[in-house]
Protein backbone atom coordinates (compact mmCIF):
# COMPACT_ATOMS: atom_id res chain seq x y z
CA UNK A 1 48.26 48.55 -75.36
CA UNK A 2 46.74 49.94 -72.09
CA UNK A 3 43.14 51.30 -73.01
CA UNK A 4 44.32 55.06 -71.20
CA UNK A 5 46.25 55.66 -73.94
CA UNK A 6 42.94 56.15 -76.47
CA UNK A 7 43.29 59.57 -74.55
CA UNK A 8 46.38 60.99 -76.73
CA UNK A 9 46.01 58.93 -79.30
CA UNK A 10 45.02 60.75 -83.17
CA UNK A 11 45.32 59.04 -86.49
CA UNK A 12 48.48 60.14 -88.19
CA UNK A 13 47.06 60.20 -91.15
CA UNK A 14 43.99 62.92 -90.47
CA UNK A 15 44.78 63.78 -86.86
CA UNK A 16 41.16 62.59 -86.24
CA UNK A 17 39.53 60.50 -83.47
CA UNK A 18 40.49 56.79 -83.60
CA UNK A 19 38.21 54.16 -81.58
CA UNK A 20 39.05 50.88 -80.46
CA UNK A 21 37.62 47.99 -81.54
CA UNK A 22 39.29 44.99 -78.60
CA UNK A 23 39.79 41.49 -80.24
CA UNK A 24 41.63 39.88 -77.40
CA UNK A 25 42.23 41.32 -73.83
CA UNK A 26 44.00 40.63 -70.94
CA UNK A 27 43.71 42.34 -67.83
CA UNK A 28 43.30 46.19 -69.19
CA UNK A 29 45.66 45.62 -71.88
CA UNK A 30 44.43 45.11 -75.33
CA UNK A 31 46.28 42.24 -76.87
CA UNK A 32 45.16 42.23 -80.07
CA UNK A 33 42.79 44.56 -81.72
CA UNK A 34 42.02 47.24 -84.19
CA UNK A 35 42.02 51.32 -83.93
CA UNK A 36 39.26 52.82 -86.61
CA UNK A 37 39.47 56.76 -87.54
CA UNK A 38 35.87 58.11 -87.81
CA UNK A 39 36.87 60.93 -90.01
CA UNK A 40 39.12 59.18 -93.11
CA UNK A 41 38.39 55.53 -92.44
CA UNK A 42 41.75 54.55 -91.81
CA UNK A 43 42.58 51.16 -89.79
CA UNK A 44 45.84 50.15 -87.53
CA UNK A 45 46.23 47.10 -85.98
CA UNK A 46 47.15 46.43 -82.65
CA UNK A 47 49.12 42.90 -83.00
CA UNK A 48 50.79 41.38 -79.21
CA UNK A 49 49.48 45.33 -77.01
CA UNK A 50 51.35 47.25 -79.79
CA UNK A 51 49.75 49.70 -81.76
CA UNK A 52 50.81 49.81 -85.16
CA UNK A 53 50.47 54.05 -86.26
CA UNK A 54 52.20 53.87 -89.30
CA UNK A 55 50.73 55.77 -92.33
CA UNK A 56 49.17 53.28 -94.71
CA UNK A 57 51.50 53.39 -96.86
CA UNK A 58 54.54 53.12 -94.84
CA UNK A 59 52.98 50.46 -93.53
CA UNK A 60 52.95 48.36 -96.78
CA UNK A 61 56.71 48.96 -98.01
CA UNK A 62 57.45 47.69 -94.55
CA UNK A 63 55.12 44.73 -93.85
């Protein structure tokens, strides 16, 4: 995931402010990693630069 994109990016969950927390990098794409929303404490992984956005639950029926 190219770090730019934190620009448009909203939790779809709250619409609220997500932050990135980098576990792996490479270049200025994230790898691997974690996006955090401030406001309802959601978390989405970002697993091989792709940002998983899926609603929690969603998430689980598919994973």
């Amino acid at each position: 995931m190219k770090k730019d994109l934190m620009d448009i990016l909203a939790c779809p969950v709250c619409k609220g402010r997500l932050d990135l927390r980098v576990d792996h990098e490479e270049e200025d794409e994230v790898v691997t990693g974690t996006l955090l929303c401030g406001a309802c404490a959601e978390t989405y992984p970002i697993e091989d630069s792709i940002p998983n956005l899926l609603p929690p639950d969603v998430r689980a029926q598919t994973g």
